[in-house]
Every structure is written in C-alpha cells, then in structure tokens.
N, C-alpha and C. Protein backbone atom coordinates (compact mmCIF):
# COMPACT_ATOMS: atom_id res chain seq x y z
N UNK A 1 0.84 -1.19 0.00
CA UNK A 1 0.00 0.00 0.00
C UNK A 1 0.88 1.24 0.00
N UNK A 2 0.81 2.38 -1.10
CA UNK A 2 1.45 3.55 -1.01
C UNK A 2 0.85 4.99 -0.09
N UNK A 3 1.46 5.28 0.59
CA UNK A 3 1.38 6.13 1.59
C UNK A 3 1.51 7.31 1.03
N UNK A 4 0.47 7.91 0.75
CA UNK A 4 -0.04 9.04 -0.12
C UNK A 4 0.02 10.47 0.45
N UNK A 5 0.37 10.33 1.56
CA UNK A 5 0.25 11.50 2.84
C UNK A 5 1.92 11.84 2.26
N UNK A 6 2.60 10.83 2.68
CA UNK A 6 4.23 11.22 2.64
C UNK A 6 4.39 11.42 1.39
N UNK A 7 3.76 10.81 -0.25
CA UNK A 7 4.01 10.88 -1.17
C UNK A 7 4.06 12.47 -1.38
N UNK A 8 2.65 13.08 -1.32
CA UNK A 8 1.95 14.77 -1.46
C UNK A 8 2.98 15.35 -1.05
N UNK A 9 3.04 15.02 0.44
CA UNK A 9 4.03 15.85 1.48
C UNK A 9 5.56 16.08 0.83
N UNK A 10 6.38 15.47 -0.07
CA UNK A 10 7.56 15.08 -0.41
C UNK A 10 7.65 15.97 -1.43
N UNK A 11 6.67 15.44 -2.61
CA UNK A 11 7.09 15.81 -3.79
C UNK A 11 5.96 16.95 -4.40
N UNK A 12 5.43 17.90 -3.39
CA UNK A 12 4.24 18.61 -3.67
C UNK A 12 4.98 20.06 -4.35
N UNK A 13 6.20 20.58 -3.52
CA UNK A 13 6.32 21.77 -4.22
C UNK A 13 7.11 21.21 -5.37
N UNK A 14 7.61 20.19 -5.95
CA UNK A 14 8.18 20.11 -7.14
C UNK A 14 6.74 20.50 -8.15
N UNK A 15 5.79 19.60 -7.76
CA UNK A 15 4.27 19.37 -8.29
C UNK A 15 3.75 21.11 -8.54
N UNK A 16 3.63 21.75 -7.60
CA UNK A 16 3.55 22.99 -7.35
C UNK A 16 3.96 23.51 -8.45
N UNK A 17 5.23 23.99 -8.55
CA UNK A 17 6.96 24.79 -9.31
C UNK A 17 6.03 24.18 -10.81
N UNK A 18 6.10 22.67 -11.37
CA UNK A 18 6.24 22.98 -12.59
C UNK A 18 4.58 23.61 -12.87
N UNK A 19 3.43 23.22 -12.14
CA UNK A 19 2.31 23.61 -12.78
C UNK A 19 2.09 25.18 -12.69
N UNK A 20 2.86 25.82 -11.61
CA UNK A 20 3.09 27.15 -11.73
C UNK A 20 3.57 27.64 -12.93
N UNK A 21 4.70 27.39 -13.03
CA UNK A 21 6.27 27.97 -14.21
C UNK A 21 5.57 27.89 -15.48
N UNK A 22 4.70 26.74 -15.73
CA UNK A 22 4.15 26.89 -16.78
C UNK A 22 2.70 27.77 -16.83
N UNK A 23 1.73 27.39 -16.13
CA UNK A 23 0.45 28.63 -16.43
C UNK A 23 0.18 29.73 -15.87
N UNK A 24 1.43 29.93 -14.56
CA UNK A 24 1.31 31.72 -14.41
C UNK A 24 0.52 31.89 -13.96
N UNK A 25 -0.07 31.36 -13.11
CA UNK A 25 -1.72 31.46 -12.71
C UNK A 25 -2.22 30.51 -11.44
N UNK A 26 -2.56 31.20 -10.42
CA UNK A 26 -2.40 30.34 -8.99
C UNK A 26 -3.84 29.54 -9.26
N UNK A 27 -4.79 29.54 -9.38
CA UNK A 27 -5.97 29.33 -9.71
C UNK A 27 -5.86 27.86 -10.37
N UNK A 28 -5.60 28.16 -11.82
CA UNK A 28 -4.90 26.99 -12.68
C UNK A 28 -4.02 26.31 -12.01
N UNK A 29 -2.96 26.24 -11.15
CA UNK A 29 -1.99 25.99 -11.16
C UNK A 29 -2.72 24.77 -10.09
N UNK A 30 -3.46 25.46 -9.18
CA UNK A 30 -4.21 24.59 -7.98
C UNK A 30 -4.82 23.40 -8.74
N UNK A 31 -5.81 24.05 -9.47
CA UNK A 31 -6.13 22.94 -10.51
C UNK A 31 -5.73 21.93 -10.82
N UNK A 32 -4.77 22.32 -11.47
CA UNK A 32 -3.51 21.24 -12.22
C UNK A 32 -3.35 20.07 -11.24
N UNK A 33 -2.79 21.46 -9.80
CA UNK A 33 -2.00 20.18 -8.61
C UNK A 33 -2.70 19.12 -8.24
N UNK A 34 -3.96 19.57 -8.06
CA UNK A 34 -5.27 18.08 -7.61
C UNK A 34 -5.27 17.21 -9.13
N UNK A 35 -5.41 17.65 -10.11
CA UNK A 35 -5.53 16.61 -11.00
C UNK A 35 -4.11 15.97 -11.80
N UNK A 36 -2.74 16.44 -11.74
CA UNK A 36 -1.82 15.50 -10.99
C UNK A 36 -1.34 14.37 -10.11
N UNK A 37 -2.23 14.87 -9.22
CA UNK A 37 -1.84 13.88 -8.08
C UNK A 37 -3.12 12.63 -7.84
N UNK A 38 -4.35 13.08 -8.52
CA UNK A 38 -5.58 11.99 -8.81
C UNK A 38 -4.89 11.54 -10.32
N UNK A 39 -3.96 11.68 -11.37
CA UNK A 39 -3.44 10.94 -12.12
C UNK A 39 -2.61 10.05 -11.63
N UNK A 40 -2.04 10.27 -10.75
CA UNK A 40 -0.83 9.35 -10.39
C UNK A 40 -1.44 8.50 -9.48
N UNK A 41 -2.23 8.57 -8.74
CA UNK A 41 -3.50 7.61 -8.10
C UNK A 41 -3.49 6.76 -8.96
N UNK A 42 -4.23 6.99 -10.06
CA UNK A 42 -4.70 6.09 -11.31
C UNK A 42 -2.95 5.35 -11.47
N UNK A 43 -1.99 6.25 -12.00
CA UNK A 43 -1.08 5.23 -12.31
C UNK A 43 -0.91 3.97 -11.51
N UNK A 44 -0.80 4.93 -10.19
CA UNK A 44 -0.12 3.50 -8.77
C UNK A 44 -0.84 2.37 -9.16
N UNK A 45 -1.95 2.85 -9.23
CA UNK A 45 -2.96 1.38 -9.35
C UNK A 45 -2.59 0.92 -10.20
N UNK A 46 -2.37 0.97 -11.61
CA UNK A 46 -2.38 -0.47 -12.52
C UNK A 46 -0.72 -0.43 -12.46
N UNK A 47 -0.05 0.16 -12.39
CA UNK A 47 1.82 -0.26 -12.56
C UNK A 47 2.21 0.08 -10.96
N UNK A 48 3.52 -0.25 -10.88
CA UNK A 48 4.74 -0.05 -9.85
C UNK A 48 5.35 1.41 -10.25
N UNK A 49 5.37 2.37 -8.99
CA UNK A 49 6.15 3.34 -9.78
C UNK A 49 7.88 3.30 -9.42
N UNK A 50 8.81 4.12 -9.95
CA UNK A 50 9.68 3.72 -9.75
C UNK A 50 10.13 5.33 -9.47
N UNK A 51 10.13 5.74 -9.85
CA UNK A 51 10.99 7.35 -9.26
C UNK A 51 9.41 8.13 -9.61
N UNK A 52 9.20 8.82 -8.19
CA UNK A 52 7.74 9.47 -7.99
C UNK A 52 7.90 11.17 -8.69
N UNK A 53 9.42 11.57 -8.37
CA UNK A 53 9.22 12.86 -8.63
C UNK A 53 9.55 12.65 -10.62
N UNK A 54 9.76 11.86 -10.69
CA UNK A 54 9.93 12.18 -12.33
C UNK A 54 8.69 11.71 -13.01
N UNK A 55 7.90 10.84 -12.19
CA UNK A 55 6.60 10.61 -12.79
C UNK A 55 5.29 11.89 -12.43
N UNK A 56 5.25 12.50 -11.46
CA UNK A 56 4.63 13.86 -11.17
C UNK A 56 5.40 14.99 -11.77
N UNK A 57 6.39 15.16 -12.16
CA UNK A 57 7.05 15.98 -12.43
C UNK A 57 6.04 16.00 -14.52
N UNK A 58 6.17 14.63 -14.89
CA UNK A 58 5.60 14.41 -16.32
C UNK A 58 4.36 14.74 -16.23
N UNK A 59 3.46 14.16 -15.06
CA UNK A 59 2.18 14.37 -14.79
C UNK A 59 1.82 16.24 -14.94
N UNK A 60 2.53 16.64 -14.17
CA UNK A 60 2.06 18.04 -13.62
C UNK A 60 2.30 18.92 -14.99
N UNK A 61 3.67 18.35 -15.83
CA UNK A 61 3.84 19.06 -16.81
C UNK A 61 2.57 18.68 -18.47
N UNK A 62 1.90 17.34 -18.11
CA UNK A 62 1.15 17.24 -19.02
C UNK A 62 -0.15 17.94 -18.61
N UNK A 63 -0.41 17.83 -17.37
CA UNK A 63 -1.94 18.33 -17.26
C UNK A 63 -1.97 19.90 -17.48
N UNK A 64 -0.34 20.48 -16.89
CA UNK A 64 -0.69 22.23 -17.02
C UNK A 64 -0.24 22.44 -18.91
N UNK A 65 0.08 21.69 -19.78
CA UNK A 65 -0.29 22.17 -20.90
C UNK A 65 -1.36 21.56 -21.49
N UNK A 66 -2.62 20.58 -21.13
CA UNK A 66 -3.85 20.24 -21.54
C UNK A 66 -4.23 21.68 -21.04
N UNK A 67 -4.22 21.98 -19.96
CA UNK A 67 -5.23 23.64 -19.39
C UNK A 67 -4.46 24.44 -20.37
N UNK A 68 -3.16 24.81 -20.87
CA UNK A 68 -2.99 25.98 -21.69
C UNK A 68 -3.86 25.12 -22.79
N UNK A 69 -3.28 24.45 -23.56
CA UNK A 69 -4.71 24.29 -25.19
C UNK A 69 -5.87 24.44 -24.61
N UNK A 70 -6.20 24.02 -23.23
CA UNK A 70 -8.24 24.39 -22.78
C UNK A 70 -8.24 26.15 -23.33
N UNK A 71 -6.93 26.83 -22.67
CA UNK A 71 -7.56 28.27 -22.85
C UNK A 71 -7.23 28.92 -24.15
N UNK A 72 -6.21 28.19 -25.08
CA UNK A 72 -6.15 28.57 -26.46
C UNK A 72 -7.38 28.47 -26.96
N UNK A 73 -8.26 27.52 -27.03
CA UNK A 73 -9.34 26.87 -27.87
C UNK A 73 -10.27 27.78 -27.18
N UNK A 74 -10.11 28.10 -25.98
CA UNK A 74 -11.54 29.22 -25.29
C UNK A 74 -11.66 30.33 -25.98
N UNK A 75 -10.44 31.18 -25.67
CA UNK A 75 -9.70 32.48 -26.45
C UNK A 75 -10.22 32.26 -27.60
N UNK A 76 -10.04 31.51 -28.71
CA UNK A 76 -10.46 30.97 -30.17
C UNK A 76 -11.72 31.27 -30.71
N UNK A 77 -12.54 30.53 -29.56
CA UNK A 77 -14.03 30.69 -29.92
C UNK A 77 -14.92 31.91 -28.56
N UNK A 78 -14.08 32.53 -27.80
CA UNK A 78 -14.97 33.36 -27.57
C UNK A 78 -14.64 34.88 -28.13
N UNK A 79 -15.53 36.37 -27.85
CA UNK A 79 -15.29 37.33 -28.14
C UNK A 79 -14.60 38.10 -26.85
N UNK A 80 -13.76 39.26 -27.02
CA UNK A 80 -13.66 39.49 -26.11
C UNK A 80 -14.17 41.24 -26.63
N UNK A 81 -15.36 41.83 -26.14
CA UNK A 81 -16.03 42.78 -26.05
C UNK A 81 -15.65 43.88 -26.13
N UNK A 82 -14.32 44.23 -25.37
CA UNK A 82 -13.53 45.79 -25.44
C UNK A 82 -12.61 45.47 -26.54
N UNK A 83 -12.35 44.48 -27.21
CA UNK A 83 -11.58 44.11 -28.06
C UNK A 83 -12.32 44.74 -29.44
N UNK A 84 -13.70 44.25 -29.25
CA UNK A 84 -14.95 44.77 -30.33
C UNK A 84 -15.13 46.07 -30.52
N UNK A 85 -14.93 46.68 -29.42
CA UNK A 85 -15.32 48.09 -29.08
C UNK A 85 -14.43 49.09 -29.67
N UNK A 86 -13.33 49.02 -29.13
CA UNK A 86 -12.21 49.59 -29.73
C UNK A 86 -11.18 49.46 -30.94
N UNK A 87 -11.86 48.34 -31.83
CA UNK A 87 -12.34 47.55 -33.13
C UNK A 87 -12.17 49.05 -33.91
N UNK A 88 -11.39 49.65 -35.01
CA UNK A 88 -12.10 50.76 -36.13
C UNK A 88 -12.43 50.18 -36.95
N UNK A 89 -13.74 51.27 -37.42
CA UNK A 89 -14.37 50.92 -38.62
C UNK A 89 -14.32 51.94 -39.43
N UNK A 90 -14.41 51.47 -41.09
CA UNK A 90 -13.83 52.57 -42.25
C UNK A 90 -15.20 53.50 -41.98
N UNK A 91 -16.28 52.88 -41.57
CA UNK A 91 -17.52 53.99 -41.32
C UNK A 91 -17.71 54.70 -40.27
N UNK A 92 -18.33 56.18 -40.65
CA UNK A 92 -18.15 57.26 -39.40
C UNK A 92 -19.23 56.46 -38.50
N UNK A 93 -18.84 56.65 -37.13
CA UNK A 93 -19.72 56.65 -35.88
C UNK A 93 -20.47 57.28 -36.06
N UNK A 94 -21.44 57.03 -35.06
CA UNK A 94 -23.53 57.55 -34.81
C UNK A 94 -22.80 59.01 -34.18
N UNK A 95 -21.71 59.51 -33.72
CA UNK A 95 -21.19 60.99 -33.04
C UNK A 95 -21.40 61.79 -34.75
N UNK A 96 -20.23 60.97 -35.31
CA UNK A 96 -19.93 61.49 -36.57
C UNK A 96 -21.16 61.92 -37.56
N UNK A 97 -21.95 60.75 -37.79
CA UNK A 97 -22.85 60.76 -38.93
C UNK A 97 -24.22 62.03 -38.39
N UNK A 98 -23.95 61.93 -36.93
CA UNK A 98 -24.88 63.14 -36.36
C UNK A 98 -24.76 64.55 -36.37
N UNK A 99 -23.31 64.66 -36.28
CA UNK A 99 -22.57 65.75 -36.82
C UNK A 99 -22.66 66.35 -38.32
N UNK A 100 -22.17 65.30 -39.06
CA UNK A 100 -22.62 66.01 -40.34
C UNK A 100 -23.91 66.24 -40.62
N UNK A 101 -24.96 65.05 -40.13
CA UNK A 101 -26.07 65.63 -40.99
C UNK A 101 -26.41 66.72 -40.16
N UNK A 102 -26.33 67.35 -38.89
CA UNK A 102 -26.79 68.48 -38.68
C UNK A 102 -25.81 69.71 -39.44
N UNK A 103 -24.46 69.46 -39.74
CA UNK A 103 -23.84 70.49 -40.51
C UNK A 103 -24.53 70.69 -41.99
N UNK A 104 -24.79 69.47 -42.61
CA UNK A 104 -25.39 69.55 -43.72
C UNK A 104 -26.64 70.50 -43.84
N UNK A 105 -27.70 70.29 -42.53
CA UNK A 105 -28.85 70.99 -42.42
C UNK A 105 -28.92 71.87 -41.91
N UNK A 106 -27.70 72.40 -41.26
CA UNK A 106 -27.24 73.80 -41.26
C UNK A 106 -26.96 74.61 -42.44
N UNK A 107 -26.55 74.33 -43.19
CA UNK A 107 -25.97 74.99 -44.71
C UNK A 107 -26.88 74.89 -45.72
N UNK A 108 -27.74 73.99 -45.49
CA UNK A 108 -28.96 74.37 -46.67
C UNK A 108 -30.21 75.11 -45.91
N UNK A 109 -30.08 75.36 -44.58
CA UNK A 109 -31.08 76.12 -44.17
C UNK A 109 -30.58 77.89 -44.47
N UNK A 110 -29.15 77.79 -44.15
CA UNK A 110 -28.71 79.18 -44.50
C UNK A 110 -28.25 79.98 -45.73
N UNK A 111 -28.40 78.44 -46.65
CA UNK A 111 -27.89 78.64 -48.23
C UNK A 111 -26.49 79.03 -48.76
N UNK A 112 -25.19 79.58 -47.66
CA UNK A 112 -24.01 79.84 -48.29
C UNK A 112 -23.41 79.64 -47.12
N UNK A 113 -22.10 79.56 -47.10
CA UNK A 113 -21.51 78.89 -45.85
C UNK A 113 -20.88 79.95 -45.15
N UNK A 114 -20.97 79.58 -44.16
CA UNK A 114 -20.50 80.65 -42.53
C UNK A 114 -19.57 81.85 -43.32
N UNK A 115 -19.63 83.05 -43.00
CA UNK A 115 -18.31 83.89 -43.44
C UNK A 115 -17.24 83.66 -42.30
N UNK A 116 -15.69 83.45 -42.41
CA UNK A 116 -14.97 83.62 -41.78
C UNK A 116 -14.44 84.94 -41.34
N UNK A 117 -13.58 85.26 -40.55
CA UNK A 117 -12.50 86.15 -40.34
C UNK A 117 -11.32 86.49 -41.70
N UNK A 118 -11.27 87.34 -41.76
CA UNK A 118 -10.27 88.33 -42.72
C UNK A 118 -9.27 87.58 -42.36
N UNK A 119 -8.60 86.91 -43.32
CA UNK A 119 -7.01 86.53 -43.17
C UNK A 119 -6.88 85.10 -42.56
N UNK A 120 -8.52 84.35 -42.30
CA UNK A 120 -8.82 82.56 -42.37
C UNK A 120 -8.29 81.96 -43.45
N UNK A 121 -7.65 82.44 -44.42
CA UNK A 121 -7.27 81.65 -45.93
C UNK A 121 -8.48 81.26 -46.82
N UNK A 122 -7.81 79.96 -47.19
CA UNK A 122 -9.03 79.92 -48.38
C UNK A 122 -9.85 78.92 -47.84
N UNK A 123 -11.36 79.04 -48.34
CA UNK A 123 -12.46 78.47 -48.48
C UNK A 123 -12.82 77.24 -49.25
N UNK A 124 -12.92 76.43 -49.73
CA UNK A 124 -13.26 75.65 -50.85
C UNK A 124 -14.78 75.31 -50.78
N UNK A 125 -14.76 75.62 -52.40
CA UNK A 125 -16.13 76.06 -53.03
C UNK A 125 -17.12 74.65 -52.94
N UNK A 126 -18.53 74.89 -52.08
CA UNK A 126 -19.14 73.85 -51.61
C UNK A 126 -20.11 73.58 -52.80
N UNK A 127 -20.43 72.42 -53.07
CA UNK A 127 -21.16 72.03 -54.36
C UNK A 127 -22.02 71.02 -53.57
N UNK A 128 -23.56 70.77 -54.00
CA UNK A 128 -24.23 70.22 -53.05
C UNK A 128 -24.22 68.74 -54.07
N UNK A 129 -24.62 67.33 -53.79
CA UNK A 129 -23.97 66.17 -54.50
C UNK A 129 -24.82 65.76 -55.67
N UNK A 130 -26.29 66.41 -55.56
CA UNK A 130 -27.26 66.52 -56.47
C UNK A 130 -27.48 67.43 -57.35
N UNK A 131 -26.33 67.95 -57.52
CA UNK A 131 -26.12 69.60 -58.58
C UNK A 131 -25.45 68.68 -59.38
N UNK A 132 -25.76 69.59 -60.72
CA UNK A 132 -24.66 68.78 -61.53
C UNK A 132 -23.64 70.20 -62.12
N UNK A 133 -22.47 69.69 -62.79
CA UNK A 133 -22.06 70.95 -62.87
C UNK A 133 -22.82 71.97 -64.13
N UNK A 134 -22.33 73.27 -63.06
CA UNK A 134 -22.86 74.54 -63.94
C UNK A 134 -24.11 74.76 -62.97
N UNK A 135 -25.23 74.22 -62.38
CA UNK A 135 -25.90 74.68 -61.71
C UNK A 135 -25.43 74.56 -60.26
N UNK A 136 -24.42 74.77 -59.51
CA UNK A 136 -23.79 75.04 -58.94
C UNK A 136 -23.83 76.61 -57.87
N UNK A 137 -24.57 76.84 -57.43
CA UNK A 137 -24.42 78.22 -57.26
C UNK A 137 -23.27 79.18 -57.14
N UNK A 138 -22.46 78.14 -56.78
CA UNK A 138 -20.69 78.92 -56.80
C UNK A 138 -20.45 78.89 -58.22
N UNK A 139 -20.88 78.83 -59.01
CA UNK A 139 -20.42 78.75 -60.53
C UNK A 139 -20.46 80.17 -60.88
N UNK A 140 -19.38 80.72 -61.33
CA UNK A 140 -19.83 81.88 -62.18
C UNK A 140 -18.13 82.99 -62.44
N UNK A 141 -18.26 83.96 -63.28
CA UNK A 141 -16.93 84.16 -63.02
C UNK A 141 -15.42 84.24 -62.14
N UNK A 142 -16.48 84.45 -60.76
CA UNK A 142 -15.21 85.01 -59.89
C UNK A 142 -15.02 83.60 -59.21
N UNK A 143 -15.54 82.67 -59.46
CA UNK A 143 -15.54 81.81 -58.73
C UNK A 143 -15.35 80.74 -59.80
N UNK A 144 -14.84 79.38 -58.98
CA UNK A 144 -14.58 78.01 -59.79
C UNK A 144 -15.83 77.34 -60.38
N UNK A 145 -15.76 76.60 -61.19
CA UNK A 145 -16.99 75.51 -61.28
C UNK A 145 -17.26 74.19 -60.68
N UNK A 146 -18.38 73.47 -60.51
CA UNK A 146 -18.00 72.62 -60.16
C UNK A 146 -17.75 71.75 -61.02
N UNK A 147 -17.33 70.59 -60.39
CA UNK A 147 -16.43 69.44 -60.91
C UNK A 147 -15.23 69.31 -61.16
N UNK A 148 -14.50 70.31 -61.13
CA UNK A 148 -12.99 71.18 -61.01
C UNK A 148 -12.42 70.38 -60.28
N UNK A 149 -11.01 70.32 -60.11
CA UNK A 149 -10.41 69.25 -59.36
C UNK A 149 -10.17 70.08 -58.11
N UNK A 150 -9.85 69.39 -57.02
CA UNK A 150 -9.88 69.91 -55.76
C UNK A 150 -8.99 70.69 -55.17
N UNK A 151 -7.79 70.55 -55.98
CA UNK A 151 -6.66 71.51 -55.80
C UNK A 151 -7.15 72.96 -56.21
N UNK A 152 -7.77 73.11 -57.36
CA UNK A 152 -8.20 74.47 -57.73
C UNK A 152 -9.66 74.93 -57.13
N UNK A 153 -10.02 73.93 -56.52
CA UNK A 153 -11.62 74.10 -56.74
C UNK A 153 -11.72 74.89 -55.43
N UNK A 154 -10.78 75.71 -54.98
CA UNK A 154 -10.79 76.77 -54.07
C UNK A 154 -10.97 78.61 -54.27
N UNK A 155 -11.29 79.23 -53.34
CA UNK A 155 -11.51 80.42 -53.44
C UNK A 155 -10.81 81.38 -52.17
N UNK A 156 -10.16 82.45 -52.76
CA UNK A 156 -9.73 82.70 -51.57
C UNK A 156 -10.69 84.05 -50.87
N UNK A 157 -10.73 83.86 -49.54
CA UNK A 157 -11.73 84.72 -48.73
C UNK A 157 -11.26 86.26 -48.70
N UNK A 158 -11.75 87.36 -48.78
CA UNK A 158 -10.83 89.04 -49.00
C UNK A 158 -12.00 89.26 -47.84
C-alpha cells in the first residue's frame, strides 16, 4: 500500500513549481495540482512506480499544458467585447454621422456657408452632391466651377 500522505508531502512543491512555471496562474496551477496527483493515483494502481518525482514531475507538466490548449481553444471561440469596441471601422460613428447631418442641415437652411475672419485663408467652393455641374451656385466668373479638381476648386476669402 502507497502512503499518499508522505508521497503529497515530499514531492508537492516540485508538483507545485512545474504547474506554476508553466500557467502563471495560482488558480490553474491549484487545478492542475489536484488533477496531478488523482493521475498518479490512477497510475499506482495499474503499474509499480519507480521514481515518484519524475513521474509527477511528467504528470504536472502534461496536465498544465492540456489547461494551456483548454484556454487557447476558449480564447479561439470566444469574443472578447472591449476588443470589439475599440475595433475601427472605415464607417463614421452615430457621433460622426450626427454631426454632419446636422452640418449639412445647417448649410442648406442658410444657403451659403459661414463667413470667416479676414485673413482665415481659403475656403473651398461647396457644391451640393445633387447639382450637376454649372448649376452650382458657386459657378460663375469670380468663382470656380463645379467638378474642377480639388486643388483648384478653391476660393480665396478678401
């Protein structure tokens, strides 16, 4: 009969050390240690062991990398939420898209866009997306047309 008290007692912080060293994690590591030492139960019973710390030493090191693949394969298939969140997307946010359309419905309620300050630089000439060019209201001599490329399609403010 093997004396399981002195066995634990002997070879527990080796048992301990490797299921630690490998998952970093006291929780897991506890884990591991009980189902280590209920493996080697199972061994005693059907074989003779012959050196205990090299057979717990294999034990402790197989069960704490079955728990790392448990948490690869978790990680794998679950989401992790702030991961989602802070996720960009090529599309503007509900801040963004609220923003413009009230800028948009700002500028067709007032029909020409904000005047700046003397010496703000230049302006570029606003064309609404359902104009086609020439009906443009910025169209006309002193000013560009639309469809103009964007480098020119500016005006400067006096």
């Amino acid at each position: 009969m093997t004396d399981w008290q002195s066995i634990v007692a002997t070879h527990s912080a080796v048992v301990w050390r490797t299921a630690y060293r490998l998952l970093g994690n006291h929780q897991d590591a506890a884990d591991c240690f009980q189902e280590t030492f209920l493996s080697a139960l199972d061994v005693a019973r059907r074989q003779m062991v012959r050196s205990w710390p090299a057979m717990l030493t294999c034990l402790a090191t197989a069960r704490a990398l079955d728990r790392v693949r448990q948490r690869m394969r978790e990680r794998g298939r679950s989401v992790d939420v702030a991961e989602l969140a802070s996720a960009a997307s090529p599309e503007p946010g509900p801040e963004q898209q609220a923003e413009t359309a009230e800028l948009v419905r700002m500028f067709r309620e007032v029909g020409r866009p904000v005047a700046r300050p003397p010496g703000a630089g230049v302006l570029p000439a606003i064309c609404q997306r359902d104009e086609l060019p020439g009906d443009c209201p910025g169209d006309g001599p002193e000013n560009v047309r639309c469809g103009s490329s964007a480098s020119s399609n500016t005006r400067s403010i006096a």
